[in-house]
C-alpha atoms as a PDB file:
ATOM      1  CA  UNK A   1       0.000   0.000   0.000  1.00  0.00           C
ATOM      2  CA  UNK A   2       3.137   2.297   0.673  1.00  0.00           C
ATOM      3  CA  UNK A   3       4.049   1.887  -2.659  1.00  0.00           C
ATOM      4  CA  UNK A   4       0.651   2.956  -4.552  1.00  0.00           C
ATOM      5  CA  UNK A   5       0.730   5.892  -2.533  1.00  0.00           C
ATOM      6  CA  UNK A   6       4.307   6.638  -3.748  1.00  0.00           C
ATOM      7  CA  UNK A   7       3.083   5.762  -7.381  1.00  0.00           C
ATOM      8  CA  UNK A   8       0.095   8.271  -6.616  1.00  0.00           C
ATOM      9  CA  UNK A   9       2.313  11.100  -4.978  1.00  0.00           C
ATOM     10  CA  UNK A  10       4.593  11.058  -7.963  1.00  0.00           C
ATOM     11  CA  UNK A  11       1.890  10.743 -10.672  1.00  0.00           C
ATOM     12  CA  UNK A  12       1.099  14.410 -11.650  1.00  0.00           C
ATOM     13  CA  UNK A  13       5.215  15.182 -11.756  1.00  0.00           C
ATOM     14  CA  UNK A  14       5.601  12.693 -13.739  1.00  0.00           C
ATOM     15  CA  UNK A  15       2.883  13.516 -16.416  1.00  0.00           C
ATOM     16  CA  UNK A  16       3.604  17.006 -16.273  1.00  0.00           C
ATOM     17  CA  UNK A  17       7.509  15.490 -17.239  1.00  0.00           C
ATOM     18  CA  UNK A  18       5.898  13.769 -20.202  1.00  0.00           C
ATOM     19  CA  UNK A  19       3.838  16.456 -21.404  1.00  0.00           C
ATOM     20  CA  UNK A  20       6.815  19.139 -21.231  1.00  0.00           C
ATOM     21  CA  UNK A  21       9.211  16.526 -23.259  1.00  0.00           C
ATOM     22  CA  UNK A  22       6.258  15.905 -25.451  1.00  0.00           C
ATOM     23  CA  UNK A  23       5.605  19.762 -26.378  1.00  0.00           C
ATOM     24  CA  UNK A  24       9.325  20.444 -26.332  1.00  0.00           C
ATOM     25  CA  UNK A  25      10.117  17.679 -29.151  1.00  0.00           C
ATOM     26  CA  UNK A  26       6.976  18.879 -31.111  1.00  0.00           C
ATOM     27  CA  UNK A  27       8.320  22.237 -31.456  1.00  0.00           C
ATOM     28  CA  UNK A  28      11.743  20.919 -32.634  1.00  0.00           C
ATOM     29  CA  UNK A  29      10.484  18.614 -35.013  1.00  0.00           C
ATOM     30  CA  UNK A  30       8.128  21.696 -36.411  1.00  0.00           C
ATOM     31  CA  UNK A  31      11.591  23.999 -36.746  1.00  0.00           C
ATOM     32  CA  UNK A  32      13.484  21.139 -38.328  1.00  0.00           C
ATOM     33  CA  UNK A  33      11.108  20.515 -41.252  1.00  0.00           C
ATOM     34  CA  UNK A  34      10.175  22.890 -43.933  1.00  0.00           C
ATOM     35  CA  UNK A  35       6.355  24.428 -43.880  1.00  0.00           C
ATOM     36  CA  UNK A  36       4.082  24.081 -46.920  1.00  0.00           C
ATOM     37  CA  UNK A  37       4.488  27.723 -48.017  1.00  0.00           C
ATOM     38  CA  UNK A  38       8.164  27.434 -47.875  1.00  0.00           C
ATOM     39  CA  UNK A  39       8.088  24.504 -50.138  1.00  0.00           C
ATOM     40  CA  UNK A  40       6.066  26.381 -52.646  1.00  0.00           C
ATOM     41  CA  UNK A  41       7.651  29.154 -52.670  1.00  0.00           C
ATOM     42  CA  UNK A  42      10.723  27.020 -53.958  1.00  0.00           C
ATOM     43  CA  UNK A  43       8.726  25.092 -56.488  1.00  0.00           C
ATOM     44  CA  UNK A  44       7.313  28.377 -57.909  1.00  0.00           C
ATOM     45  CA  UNK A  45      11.426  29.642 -58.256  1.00  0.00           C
ATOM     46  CA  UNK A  46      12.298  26.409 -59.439  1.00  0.00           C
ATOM     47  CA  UNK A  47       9.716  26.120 -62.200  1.00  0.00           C
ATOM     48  CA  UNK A  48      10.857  29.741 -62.954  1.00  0.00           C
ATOM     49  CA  UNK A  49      14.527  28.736 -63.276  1.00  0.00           C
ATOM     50  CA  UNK A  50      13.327  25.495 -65.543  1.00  0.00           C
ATOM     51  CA  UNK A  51      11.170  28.180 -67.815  1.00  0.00           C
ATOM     52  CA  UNK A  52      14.179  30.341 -68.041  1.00  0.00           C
ATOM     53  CA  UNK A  53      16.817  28.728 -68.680  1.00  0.00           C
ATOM     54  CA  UNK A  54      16.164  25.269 -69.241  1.00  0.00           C
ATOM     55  CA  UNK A  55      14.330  24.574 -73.453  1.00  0.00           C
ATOM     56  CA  UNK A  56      13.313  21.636 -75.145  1.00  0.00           C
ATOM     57  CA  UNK A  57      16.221  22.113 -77.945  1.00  0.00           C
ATOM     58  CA  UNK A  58      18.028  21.441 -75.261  1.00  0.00           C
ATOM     59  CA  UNK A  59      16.770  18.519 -74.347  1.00  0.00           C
ATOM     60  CA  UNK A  60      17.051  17.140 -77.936  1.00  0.00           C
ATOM     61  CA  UNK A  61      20.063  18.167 -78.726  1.00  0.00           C
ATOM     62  CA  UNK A  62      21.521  16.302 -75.634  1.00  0.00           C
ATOM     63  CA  UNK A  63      19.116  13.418 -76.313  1.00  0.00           C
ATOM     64  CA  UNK A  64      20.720  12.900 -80.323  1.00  0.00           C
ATOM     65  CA  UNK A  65      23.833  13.272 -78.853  1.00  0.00           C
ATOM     66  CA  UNK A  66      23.402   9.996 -76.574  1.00  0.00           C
ATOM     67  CA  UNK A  67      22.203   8.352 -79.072  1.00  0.00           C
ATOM     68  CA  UNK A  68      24.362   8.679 -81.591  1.00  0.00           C
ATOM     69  CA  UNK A  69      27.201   7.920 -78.593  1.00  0.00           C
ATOM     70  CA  UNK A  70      25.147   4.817 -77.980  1.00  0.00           C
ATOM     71  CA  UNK A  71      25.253   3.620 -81.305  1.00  0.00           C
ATOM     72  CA  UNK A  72      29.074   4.177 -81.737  1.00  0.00           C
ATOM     73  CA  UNK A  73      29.700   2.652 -78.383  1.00  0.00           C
ATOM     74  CA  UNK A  74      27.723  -0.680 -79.615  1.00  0.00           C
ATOM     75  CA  UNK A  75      30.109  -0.535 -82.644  1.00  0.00           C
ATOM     76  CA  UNK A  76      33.165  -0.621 -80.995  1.00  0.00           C
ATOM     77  CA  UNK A  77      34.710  -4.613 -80.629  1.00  0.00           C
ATOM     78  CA  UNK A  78      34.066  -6.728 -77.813  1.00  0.00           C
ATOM     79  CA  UNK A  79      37.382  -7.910 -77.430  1.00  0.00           C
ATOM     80  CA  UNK A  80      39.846  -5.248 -77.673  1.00  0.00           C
ATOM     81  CA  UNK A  81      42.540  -8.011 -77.142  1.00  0.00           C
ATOM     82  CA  UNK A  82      42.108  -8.257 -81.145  1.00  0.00           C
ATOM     83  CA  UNK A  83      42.208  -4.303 -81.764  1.00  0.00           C
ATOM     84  CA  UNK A  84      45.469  -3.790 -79.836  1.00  0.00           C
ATOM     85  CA  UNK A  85      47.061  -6.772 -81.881  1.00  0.00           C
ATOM     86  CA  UNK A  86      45.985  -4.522 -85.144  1.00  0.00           C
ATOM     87  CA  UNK A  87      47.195  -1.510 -83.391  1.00  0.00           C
ATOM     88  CA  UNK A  88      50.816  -3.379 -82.941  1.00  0.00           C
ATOM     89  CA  UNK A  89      50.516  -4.543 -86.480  1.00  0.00           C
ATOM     90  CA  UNK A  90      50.065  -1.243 -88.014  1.00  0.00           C
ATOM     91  CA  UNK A  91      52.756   0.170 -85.513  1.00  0.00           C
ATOM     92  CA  UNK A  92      55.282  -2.170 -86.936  1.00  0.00           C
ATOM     93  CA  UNK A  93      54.449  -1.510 -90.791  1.00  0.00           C
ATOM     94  CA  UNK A  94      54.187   2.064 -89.907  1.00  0.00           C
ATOM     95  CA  UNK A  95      58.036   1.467 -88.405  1.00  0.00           C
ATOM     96  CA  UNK A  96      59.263   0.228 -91.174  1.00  0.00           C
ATOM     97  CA  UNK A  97      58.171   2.428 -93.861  1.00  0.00           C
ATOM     98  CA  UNK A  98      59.283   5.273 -91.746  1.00  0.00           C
ATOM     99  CA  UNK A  99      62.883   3.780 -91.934  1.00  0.00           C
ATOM    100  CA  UNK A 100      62.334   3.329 -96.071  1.00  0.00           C
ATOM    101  CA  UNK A 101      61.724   6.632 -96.628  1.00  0.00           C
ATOM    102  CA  UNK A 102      64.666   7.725 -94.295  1.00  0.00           C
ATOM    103  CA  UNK A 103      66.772   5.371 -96.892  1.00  0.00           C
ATOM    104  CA  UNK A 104      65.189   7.193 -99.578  1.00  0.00           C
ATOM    105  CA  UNK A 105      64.989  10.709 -98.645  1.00  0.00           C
ATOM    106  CA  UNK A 106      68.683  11.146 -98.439  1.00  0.00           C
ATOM    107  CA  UNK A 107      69.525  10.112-102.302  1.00  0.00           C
ATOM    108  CA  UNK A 108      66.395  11.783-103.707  1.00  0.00           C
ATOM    109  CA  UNK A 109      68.140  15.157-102.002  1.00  0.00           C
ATOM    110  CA  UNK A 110      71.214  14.540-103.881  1.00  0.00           C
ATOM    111  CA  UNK A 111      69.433  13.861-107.117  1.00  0.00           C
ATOM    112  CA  UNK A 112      67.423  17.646-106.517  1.00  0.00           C
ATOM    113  CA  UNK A 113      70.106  19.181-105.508  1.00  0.00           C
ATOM    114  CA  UNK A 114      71.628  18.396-108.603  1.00  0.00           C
ATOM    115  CA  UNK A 115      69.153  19.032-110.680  1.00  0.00           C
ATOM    116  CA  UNK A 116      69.007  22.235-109.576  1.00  0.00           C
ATOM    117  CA  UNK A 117      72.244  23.398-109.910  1.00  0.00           C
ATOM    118  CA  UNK A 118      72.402  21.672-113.069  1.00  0.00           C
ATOM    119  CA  UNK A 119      75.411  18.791-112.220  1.00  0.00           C
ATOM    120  CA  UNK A 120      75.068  15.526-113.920  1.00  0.00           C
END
């Protein structure tokens, strides 16, 4: 019985506790989200921003562009394993007539030269 009248003494401090950490959370929560006029107000800027600024040329040129990147990227080889072996390939033949015409280009001066200054 000593204890209900504890339970009972303490009762109304207790609720009045509850009710102030109850009131003081609501009003917290309320600063920490946004109200329904400040939300429109942004849509309303945002929509004027879009309107400005934002057109639908825009929109298609960006939207050919991917596509046309899309395309070109499904053309492009699997296996690029293959392409680099080309690449070396053509390296190599590229090489070598670089070093032909380096044989050539020498004599074919000499023969202008004396052309030029008339020398047989």
């Amino acid at each position: 019985m000593d204890d209900m009248n504890q339970i009972v003494k303490w009762y109304p401090w207790v609720q009045g506790a509850v009710l102030v950490f109850f009131f003081v959370g609501a009003y917290v929560l309320k600063k920490s989200f946004a109200s329904k006029d400040d939300v429109t107000a942004q849509d309303k800027r945002l929509q004027t921003v879009e309107q400005t600024y934002v057109k639908n040329e825009d929109f298609a040129e960006v939207k050919a562009a991917v596509q046309r990147i899309e395309v070109e990227v499904k053309d492009l080889p699997q296996n690029v394993s293959a392409l680099s072996k080309e690449v070396a390939k053509l390296q190599g033949e590229n090489n070598h007539l670089h070093d032909l015409l380096k044989r050539i280009e020498h004599p074919l001066n000499l023969i202008v030269e004396s052309k030029i200054s008339g020398k047989q």
